[in-house]
PDB file of N, CA and C in Angstrom:
ATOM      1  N   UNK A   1      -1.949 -66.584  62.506  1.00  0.00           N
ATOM      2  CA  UNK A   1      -1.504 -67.275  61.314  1.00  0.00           C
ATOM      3  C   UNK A   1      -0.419 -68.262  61.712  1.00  0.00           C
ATOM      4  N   UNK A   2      -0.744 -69.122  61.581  1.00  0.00           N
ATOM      5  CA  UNK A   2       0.056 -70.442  61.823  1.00  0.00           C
ATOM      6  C   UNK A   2       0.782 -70.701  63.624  1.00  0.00           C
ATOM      7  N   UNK A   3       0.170 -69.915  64.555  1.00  0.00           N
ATOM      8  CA  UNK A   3       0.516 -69.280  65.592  1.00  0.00           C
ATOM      9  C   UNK A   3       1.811 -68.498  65.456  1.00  0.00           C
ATOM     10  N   UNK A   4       1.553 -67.614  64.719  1.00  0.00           N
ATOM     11  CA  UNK A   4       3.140 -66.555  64.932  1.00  0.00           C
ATOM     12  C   UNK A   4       2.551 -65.518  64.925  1.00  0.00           C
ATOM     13  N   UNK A   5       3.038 -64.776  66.154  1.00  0.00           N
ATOM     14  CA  UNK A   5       2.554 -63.397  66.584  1.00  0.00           C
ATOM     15  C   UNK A   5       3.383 -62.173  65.701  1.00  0.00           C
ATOM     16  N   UNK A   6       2.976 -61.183  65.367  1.00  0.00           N
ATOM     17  CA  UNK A   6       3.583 -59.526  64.754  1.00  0.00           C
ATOM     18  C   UNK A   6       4.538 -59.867  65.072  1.00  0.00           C
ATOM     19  N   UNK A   7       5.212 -59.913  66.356  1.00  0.00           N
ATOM     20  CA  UNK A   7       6.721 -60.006  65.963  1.00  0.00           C
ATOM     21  C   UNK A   7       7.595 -61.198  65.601  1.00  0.00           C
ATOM     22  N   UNK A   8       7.232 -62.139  65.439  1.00  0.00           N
ATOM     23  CA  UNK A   8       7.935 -63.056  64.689  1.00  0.00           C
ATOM     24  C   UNK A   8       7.869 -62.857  62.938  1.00  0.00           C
ATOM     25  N   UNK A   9       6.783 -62.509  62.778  1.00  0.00           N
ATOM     26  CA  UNK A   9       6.495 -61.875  61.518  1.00  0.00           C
ATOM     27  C   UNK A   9       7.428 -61.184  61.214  1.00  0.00           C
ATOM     28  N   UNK A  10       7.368 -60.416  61.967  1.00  0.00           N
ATOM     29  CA  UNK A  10       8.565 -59.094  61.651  1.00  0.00           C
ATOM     30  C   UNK A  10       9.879 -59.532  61.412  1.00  0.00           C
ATOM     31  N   UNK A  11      10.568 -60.176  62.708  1.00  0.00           N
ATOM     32  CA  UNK A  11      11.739 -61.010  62.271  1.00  0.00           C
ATOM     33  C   UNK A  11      12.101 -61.331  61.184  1.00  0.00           C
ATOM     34  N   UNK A  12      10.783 -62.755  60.689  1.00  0.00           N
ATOM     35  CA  UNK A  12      11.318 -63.226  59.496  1.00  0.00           C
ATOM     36  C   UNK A  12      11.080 -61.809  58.530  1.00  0.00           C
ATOM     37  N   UNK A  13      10.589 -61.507  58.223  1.00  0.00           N
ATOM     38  CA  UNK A  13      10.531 -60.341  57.071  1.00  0.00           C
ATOM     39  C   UNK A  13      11.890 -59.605  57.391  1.00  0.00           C
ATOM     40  N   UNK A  14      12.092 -59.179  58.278  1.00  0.00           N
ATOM     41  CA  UNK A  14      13.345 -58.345  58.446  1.00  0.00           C
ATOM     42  C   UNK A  14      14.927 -59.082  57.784  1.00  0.00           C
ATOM     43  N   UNK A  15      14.482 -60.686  58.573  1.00  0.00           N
ATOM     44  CA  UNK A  15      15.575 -62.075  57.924  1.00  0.00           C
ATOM     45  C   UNK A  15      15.620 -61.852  56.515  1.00  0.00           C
ATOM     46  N   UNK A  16      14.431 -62.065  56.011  1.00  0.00           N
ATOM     47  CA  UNK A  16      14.180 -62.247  54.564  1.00  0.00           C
ATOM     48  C   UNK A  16      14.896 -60.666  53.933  1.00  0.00           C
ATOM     49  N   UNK A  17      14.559 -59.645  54.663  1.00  0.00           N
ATOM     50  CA  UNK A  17      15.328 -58.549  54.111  1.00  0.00           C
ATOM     51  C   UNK A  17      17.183 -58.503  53.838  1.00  0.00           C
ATOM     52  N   UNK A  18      17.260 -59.188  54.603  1.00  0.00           N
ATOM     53  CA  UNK A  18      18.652 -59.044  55.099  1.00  0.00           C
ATOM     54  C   UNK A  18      19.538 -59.540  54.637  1.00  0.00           C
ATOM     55  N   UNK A  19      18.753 -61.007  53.882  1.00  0.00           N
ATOM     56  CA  UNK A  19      19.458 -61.929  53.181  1.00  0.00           C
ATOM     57  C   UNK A  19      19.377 -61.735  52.096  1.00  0.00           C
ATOM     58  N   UNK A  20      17.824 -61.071  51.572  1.00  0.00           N
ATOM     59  CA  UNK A  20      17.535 -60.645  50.129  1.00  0.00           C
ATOM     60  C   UNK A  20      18.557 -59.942  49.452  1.00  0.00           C
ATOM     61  N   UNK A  21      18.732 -58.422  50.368  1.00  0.00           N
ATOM     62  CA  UNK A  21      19.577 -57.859  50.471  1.00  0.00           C
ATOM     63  C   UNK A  21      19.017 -56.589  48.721  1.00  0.00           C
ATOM     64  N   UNK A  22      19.071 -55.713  48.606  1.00  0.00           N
ATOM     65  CA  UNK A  22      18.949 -54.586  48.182  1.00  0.00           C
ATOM     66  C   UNK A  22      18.816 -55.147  46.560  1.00  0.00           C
ATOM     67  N   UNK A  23      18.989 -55.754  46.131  1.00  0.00           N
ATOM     68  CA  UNK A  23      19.293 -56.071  44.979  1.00  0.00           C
ATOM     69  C   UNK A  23      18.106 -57.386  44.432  1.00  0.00           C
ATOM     70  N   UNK A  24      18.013 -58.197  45.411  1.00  0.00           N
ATOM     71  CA  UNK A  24      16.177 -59.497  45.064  1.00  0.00           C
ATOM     72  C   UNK A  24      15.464 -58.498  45.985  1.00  0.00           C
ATOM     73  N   UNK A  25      15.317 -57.441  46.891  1.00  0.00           N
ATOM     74  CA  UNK A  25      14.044 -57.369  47.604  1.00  0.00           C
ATOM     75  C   UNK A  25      12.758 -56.502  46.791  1.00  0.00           C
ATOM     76  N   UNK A  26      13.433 -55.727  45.688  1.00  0.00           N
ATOM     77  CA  UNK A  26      12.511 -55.157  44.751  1.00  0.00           C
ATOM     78  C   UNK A  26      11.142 -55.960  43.972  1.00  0.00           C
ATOM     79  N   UNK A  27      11.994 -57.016  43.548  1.00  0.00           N
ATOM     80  CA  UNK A  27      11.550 -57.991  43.019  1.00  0.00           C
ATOM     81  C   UNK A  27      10.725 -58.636  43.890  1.00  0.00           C
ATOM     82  N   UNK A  28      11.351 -59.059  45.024  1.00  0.00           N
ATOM     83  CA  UNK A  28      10.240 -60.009  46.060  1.00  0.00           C
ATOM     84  C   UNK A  28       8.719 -58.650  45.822  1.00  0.00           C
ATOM     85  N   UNK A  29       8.994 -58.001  46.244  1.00  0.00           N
ATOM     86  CA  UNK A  29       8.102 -57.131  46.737  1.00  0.00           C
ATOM     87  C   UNK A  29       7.146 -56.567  45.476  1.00  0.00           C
ATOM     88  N   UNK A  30       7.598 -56.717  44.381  1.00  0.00           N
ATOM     89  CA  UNK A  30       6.667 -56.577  42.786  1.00  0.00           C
ATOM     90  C   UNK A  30       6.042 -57.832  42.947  1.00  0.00           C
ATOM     91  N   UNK A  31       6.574 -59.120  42.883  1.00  0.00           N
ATOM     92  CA  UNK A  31       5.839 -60.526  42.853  1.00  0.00           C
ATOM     93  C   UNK A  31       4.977 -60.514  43.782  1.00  0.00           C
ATOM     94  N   UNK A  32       5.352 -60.127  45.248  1.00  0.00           N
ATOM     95  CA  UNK A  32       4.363 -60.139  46.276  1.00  0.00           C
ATOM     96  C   UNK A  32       2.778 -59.630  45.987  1.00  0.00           C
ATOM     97  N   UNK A  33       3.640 -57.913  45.824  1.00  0.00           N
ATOM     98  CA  UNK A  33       2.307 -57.526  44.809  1.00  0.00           C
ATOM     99  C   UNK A  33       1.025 -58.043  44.416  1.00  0.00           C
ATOM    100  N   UNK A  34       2.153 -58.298  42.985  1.00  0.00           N
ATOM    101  CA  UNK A  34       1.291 -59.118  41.833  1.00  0.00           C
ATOM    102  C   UNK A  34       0.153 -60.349  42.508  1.00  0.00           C
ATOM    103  N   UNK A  35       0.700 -61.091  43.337  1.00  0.00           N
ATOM    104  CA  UNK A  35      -0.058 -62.303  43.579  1.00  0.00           C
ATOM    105  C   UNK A  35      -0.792 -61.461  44.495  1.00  0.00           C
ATOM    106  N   UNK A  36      -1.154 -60.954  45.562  1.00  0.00           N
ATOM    107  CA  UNK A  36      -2.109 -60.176  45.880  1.00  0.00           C
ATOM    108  C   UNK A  36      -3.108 -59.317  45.676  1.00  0.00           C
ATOM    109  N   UNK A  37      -2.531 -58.480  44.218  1.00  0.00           N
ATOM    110  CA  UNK A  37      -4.045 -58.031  43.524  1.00  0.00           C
ATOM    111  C   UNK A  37      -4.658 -59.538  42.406  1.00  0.00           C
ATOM    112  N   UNK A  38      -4.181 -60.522  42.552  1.00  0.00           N
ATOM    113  CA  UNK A  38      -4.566 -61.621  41.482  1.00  0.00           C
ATOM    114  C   UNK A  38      -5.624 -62.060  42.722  1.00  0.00           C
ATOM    115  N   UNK A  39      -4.819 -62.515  43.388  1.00  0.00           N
ATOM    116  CA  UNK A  39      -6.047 -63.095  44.948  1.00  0.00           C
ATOM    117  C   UNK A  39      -7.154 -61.846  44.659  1.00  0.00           C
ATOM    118  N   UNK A  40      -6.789 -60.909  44.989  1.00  0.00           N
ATOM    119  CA  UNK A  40      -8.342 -59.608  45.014  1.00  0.00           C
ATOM    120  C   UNK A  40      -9.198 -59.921  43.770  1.00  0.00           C
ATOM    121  N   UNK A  41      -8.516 -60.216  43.218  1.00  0.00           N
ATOM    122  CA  UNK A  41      -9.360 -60.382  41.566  1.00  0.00           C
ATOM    123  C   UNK A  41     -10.035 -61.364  41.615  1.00  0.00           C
ATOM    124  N   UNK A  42      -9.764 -62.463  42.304  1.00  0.00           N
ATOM    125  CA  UNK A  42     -10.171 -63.939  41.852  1.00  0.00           C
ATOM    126  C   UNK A  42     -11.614 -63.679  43.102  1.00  0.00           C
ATOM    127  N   UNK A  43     -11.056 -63.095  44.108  1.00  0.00           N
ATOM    128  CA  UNK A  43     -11.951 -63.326  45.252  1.00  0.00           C
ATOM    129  C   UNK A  43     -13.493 -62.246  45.100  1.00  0.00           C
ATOM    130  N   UNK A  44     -12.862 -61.176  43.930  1.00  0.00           N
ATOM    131  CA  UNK A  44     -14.089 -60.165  43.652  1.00  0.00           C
ATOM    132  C   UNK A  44     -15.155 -61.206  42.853  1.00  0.00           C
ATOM    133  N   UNK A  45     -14.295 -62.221  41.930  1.00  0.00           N
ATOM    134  CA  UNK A  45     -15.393 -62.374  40.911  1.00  0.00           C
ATOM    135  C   UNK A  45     -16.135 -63.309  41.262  1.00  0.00           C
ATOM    136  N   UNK A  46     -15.284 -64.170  42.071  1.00  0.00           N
ATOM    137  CA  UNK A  46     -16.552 -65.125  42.859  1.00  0.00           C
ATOM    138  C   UNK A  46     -17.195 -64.598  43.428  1.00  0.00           C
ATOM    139  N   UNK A  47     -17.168 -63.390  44.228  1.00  0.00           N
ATOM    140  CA  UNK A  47     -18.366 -62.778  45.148  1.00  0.00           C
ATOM    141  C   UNK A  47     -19.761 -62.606  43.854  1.00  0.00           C
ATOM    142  N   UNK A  48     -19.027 -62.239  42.870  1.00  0.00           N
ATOM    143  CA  UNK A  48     -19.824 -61.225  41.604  1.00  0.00           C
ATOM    144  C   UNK A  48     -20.517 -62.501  41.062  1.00  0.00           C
ATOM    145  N   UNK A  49     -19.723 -63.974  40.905  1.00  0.00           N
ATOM    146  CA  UNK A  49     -20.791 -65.051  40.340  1.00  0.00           C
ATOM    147  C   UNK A  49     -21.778 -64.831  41.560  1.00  0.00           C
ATOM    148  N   UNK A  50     -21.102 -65.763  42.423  1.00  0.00           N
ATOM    149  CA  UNK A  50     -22.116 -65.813  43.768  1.00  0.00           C
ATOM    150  C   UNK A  50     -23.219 -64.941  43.770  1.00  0.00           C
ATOM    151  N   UNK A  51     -23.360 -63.537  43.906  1.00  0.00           N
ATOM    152  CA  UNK A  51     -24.527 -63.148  44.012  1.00  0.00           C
ATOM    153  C   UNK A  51     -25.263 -63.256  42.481  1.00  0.00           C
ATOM    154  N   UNK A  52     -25.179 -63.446  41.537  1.00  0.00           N
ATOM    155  CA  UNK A  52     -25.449 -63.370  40.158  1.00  0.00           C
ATOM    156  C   UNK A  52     -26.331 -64.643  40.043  1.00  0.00           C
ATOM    157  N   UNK A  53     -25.735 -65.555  40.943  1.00  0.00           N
ATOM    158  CA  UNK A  53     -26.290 -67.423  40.839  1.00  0.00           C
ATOM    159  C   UNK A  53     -27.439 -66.762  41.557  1.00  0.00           C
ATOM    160  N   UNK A  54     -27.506 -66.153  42.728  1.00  0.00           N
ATOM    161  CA  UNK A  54     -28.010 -66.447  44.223  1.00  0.00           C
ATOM    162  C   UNK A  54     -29.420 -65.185  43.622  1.00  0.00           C
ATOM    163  N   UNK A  55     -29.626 -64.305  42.953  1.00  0.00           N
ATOM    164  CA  UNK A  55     -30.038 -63.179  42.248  1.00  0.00           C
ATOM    165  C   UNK A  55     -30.980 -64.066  41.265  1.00  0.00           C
ATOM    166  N   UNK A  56     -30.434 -65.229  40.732  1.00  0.00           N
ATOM    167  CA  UNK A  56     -31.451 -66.132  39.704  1.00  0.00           C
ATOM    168  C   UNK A  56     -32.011 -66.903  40.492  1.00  0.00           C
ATOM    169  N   UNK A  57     -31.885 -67.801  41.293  1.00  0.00           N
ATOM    170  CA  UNK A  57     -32.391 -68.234  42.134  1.00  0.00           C
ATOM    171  C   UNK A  57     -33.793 -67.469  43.265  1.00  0.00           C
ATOM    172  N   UNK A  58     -33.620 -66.350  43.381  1.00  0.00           N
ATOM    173  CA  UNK A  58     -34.363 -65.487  43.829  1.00  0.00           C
ATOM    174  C   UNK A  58     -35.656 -65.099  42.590  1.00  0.00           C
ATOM    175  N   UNK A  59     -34.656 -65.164  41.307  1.00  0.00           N
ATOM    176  CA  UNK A  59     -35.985 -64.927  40.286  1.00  0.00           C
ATOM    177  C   UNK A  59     -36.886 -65.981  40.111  1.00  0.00           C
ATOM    178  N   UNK A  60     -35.614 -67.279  40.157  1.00  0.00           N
ATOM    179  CA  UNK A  60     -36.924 -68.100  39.998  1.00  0.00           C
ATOM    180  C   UNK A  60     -38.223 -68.163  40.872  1.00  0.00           C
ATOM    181  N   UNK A  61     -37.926 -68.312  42.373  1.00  0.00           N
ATOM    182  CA  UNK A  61     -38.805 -68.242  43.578  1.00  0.00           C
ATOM    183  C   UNK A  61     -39.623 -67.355  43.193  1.00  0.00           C
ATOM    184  N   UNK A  62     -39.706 -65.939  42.678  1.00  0.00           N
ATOM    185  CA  UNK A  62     -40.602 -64.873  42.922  1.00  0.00           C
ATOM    186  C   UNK A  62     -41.498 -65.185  41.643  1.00  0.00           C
ATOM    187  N   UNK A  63     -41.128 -65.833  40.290  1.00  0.00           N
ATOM    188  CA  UNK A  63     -41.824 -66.195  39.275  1.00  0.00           C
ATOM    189  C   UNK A  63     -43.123 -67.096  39.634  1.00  0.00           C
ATOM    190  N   UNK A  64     -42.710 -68.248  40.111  1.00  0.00           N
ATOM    191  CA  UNK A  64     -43.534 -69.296  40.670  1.00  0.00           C
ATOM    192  C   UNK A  64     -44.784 -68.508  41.544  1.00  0.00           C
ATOM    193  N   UNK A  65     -45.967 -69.420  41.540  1.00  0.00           N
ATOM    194  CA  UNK A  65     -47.105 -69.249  42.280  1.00  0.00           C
ATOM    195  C   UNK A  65     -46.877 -68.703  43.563  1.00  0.00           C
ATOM    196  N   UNK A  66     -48.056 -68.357  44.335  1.00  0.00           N
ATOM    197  CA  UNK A  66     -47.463 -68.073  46.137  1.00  0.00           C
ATOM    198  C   UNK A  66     -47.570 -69.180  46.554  1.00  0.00           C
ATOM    199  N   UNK A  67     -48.362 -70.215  46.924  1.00  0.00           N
ATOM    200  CA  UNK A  67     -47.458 -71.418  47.720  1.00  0.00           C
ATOM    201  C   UNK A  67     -46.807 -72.383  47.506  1.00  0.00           C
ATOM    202  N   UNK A  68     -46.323 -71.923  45.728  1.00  0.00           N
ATOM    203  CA  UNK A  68     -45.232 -72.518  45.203  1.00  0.00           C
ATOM    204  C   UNK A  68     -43.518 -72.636  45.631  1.00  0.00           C
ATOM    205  N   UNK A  69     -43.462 -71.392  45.938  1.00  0.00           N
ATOM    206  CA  UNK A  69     -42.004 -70.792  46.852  1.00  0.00           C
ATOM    207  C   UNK A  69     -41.982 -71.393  47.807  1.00  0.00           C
ATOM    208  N   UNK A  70     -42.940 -72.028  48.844  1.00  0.00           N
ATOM    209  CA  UNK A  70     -42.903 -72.615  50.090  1.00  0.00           C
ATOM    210  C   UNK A  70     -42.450 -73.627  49.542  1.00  0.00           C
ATOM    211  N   UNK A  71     -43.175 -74.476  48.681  1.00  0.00           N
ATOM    212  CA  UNK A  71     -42.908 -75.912  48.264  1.00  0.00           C
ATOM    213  C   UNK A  71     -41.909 -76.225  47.542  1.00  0.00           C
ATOM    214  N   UNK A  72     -41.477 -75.143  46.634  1.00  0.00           N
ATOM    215  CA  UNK A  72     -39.528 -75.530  46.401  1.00  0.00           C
ATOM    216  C   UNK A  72     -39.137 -75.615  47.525  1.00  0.00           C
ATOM    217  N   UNK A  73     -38.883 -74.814  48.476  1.00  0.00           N
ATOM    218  CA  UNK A  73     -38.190 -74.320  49.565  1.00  0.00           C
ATOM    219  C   UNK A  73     -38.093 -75.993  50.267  1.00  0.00           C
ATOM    220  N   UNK A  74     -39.450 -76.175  50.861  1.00  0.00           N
ATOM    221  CA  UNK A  74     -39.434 -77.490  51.460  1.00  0.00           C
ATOM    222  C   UNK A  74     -40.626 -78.289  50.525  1.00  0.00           C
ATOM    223  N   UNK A  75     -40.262 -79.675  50.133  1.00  0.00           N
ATOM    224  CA  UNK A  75     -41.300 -80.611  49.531  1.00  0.00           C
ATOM    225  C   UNK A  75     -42.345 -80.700  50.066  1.00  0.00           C
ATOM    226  N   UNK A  76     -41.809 -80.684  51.702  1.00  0.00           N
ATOM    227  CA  UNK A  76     -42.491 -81.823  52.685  1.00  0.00           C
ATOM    228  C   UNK A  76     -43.928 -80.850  52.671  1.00  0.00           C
ATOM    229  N   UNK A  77     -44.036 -79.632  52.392  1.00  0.00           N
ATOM    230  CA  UNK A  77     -45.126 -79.331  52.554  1.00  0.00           C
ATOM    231  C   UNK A  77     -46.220 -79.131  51.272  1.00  0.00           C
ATOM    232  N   UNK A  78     -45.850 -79.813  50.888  1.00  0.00           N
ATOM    233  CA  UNK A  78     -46.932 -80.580  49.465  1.00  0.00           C
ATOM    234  C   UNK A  78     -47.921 -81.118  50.145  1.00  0.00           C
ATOM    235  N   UNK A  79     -49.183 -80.778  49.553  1.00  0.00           N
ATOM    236  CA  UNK A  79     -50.086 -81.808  49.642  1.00  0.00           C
ATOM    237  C   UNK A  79     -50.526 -82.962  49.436  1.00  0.00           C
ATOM    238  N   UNK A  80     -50.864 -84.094  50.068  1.00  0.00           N
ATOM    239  CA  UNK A  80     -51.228 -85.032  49.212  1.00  0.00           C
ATOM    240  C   UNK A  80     -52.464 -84.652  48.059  1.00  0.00           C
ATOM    241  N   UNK A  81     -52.389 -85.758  46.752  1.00  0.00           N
ATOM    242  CA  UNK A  81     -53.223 -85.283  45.760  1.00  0.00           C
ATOM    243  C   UNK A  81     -54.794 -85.850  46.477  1.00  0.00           C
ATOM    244  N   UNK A  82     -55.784 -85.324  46.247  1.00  0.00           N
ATOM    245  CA  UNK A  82     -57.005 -85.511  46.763  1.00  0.00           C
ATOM    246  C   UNK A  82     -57.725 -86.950  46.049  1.00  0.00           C
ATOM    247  N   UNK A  83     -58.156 -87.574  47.174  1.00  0.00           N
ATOM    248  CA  UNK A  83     -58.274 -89.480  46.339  1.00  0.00           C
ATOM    249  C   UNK A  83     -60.063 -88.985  45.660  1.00  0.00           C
ATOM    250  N   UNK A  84     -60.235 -89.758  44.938  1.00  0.00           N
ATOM    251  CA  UNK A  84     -61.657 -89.418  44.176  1.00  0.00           C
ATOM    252  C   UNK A  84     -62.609 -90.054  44.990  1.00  0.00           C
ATOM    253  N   UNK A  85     -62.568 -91.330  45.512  1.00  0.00           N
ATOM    254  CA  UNK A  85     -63.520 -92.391  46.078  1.00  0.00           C
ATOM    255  C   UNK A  85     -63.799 -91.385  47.451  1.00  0.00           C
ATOM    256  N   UNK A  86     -63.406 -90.721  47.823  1.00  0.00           N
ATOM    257  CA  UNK A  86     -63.302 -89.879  49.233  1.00  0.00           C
ATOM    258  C   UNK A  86     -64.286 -88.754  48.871  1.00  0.00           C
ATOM    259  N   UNK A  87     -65.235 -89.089  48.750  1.00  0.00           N
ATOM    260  CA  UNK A  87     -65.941 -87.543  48.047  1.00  0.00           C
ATOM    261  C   UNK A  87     -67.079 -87.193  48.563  1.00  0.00           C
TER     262      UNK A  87
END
C-alpha cells in the first residue's frame, strides 16, 4: 500500500495514537469502523447487482433458439440470407 511496509504502518498508527491520545482515539476508531462496514455494504451489493444483471443475461441466452446463443454471442457467425436467383 502506497509502498509502506507493516512497520511503518505501525509507526504511524502508534504516532496517530500518541497524539490522539486517550480521549479522540475512541472516536477515531468508531468512525474507522463505521466507514468500513459502509465499504462492506456497498461492495456486497454490487457483487448482488452484478450477478443479478449477469443471471438475466444468462436467461436471455438460454430462452433464444440453439444457434441463436452463438449468434448473439458473435454476429459474425450469421448467415448470409439465401439469394432466390441461385436456385
Amino acid at each position: 500500500m502506497f509502498g509502506l511496509g507493516a512497520w511503518e504502518i505501525a509507526m504511524i498508527i502508534g504516532a496517530l495514537a500518541f497524539v490522539a491520545g486517550p480521549t479522540l482515539l475512541p472516536r477515531l476508531g468508531r468512525y474507522l469502523g463505521r466507514s468500513v462496514k459502509e465499504l462492506q455494504e456497498g461492495a456486497e451489493t454490487f457483487q448482488a447487482n452484478l450477478r443479478e444483471e449477469m443471471d438475466r443475461e444468462g436467461d436471455k441466452k438460454t430462452q433464444l433458439s440453439p444457434g441463436a446463443a452463438d449468434e448473439a454471442a458473435d454476429p459474425s457467425l450469421k448467415l448470409p440470407p439465401k439469394d432466390a436467383s441461385a436456385g
